[in-house]
Protein backbone atom coordinates (compact mmCIF):
# COMPACT_ATOMS: atom_id res chain seq x y z
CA UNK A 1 0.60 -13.48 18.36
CA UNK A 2 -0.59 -11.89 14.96
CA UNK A 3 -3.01 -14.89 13.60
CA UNK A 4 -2.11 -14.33 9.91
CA UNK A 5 1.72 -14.47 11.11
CA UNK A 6 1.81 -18.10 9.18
CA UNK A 7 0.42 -16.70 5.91
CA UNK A 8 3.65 -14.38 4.96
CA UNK A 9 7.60 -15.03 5.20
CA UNK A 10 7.81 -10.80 5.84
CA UNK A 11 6.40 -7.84 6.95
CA UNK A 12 7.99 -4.61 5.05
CA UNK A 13 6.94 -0.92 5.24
CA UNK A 14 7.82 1.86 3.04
CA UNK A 15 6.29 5.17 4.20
CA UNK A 16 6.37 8.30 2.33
CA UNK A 17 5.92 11.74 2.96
CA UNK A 18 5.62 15.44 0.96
CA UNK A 19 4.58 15.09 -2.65
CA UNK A 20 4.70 12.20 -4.93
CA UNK A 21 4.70 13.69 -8.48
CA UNK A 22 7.13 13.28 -11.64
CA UNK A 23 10.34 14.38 -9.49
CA UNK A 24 9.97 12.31 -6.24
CA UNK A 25 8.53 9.08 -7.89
CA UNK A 26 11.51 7.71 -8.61
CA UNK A 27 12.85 7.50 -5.19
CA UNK A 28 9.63 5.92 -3.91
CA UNK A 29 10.17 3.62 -7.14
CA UNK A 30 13.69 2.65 -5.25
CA UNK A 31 11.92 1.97 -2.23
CA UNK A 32 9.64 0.13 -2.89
CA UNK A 33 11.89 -1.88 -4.84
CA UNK A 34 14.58 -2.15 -2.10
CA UNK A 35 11.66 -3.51 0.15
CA UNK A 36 10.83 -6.30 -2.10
CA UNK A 37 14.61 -7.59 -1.62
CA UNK A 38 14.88 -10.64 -1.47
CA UNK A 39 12.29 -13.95 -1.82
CA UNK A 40 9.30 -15.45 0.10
CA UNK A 41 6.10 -14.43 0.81
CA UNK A 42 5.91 -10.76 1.25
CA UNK A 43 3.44 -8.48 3.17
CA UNK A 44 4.09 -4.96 2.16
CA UNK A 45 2.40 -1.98 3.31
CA UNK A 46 2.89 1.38 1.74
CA UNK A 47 2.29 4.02 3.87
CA UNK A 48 1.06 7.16 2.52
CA UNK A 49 -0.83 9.35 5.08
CA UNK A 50 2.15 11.97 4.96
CA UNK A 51 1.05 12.30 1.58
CA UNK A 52 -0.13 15.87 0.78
CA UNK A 53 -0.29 15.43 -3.02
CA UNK A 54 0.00 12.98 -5.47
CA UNK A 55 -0.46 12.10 -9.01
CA UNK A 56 -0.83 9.32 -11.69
CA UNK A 57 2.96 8.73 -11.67
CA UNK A 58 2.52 7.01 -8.51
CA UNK A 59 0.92 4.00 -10.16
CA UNK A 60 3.81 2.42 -12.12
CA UNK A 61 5.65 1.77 -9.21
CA UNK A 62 2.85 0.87 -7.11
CA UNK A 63 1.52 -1.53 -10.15
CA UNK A 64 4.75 -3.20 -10.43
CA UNK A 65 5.16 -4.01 -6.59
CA UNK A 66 1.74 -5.58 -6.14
CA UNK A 67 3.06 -7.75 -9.39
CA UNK A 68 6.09 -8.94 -7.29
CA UNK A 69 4.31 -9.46 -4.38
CA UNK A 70 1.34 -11.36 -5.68
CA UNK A 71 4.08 -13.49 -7.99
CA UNK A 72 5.34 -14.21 -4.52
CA UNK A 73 2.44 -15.08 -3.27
CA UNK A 74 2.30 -12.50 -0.95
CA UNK A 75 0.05 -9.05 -0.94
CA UNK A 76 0.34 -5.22 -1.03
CA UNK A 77 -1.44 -3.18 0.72
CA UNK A 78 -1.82 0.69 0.97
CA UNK A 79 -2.45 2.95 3.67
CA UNK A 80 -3.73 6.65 2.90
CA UNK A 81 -6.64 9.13 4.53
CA UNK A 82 -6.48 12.13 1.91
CA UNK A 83 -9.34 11.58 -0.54
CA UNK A 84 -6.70 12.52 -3.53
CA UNK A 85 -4.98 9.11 -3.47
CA UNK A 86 -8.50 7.85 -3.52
CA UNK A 87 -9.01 9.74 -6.51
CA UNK A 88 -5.88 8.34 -8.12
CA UNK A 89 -6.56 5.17 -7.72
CA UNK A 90 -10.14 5.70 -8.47
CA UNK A 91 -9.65 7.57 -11.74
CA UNK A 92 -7.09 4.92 -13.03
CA UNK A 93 -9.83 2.32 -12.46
CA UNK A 94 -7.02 0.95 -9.17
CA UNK A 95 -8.94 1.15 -6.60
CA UNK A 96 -10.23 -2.71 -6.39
CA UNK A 97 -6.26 -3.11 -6.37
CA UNK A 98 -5.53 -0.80 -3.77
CA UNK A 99 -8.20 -0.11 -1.05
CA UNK A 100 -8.07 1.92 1.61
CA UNK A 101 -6.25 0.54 4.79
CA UNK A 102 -6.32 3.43 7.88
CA UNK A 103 -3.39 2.44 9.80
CA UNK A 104 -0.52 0.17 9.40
CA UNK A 105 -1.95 -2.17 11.76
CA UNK A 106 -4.82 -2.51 10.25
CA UNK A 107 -3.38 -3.37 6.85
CA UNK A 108 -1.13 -6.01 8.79
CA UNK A 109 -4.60 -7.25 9.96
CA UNK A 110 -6.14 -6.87 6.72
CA UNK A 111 -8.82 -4.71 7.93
CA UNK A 112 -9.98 -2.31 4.83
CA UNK A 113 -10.91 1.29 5.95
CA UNK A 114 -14.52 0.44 4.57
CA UNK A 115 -15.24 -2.41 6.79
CA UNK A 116 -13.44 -1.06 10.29
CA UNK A 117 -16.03 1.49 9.87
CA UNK A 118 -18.81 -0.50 9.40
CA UNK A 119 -17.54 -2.28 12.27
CA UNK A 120 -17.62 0.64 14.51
CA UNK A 121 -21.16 1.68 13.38
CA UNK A 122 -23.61 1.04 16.08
């Protein structure tokens, strides 16, 4: 049994692939907002390691569903490996809002990139 199971109603994913620029933002936008559907506490994790390029129009949508979810007392969390989301997030001063999650299961564990390394370090 997951040990933060009590701390959110839900557990959504949206993963998304290929390049998130001006043109395929606003699908992701849809996604994203389909996956907040609906009330309660809300643990969603965005999954972008099929990611090969994206840019600042990425934010709005992201911005906007950590809003929800925090409103709903619940949390966002993003998982990415390609150093240009990094720089995204970095660059638009995001990345205290968004840290680096490796896997899915970590972000469901709430174990940031940062610290699983540390972890492993001998």
């Amino acid at each position: 049994m997951d040990p933060h199971s009590d701390l959110f109603d839900e557990l959504r994913v949206v993963t998304a692939g290929g390049e998130l620029d001006l043109m395929t933002v606003p699908a992701f936008a849809r996604d994203l907002v389909d996956a907040r559907h609906g009330g309660g506490r809300l643990l969603l994790i965005v999954d972008l390691r099929g990611v090969t390029f994206m840019d600042g129009s990425v934010l709005e949508p992201l911005c906007a569903a950590r809003k929800d979810c925090h409103e709903r007392l619940g949390q966002l969390r993003v998982v990415y490996h390609l150093p240009g989301a990094g720089l995204v997030f970095r660059a638009a001063g995001l990345r205290d809002w968004f840290p680096r999650y490796a896997s899915t299961h970590d972000a469901r564990h709430d174990v940031r990139a940062d610290r699983a390394t540390a972890d492993r370090a001998p």
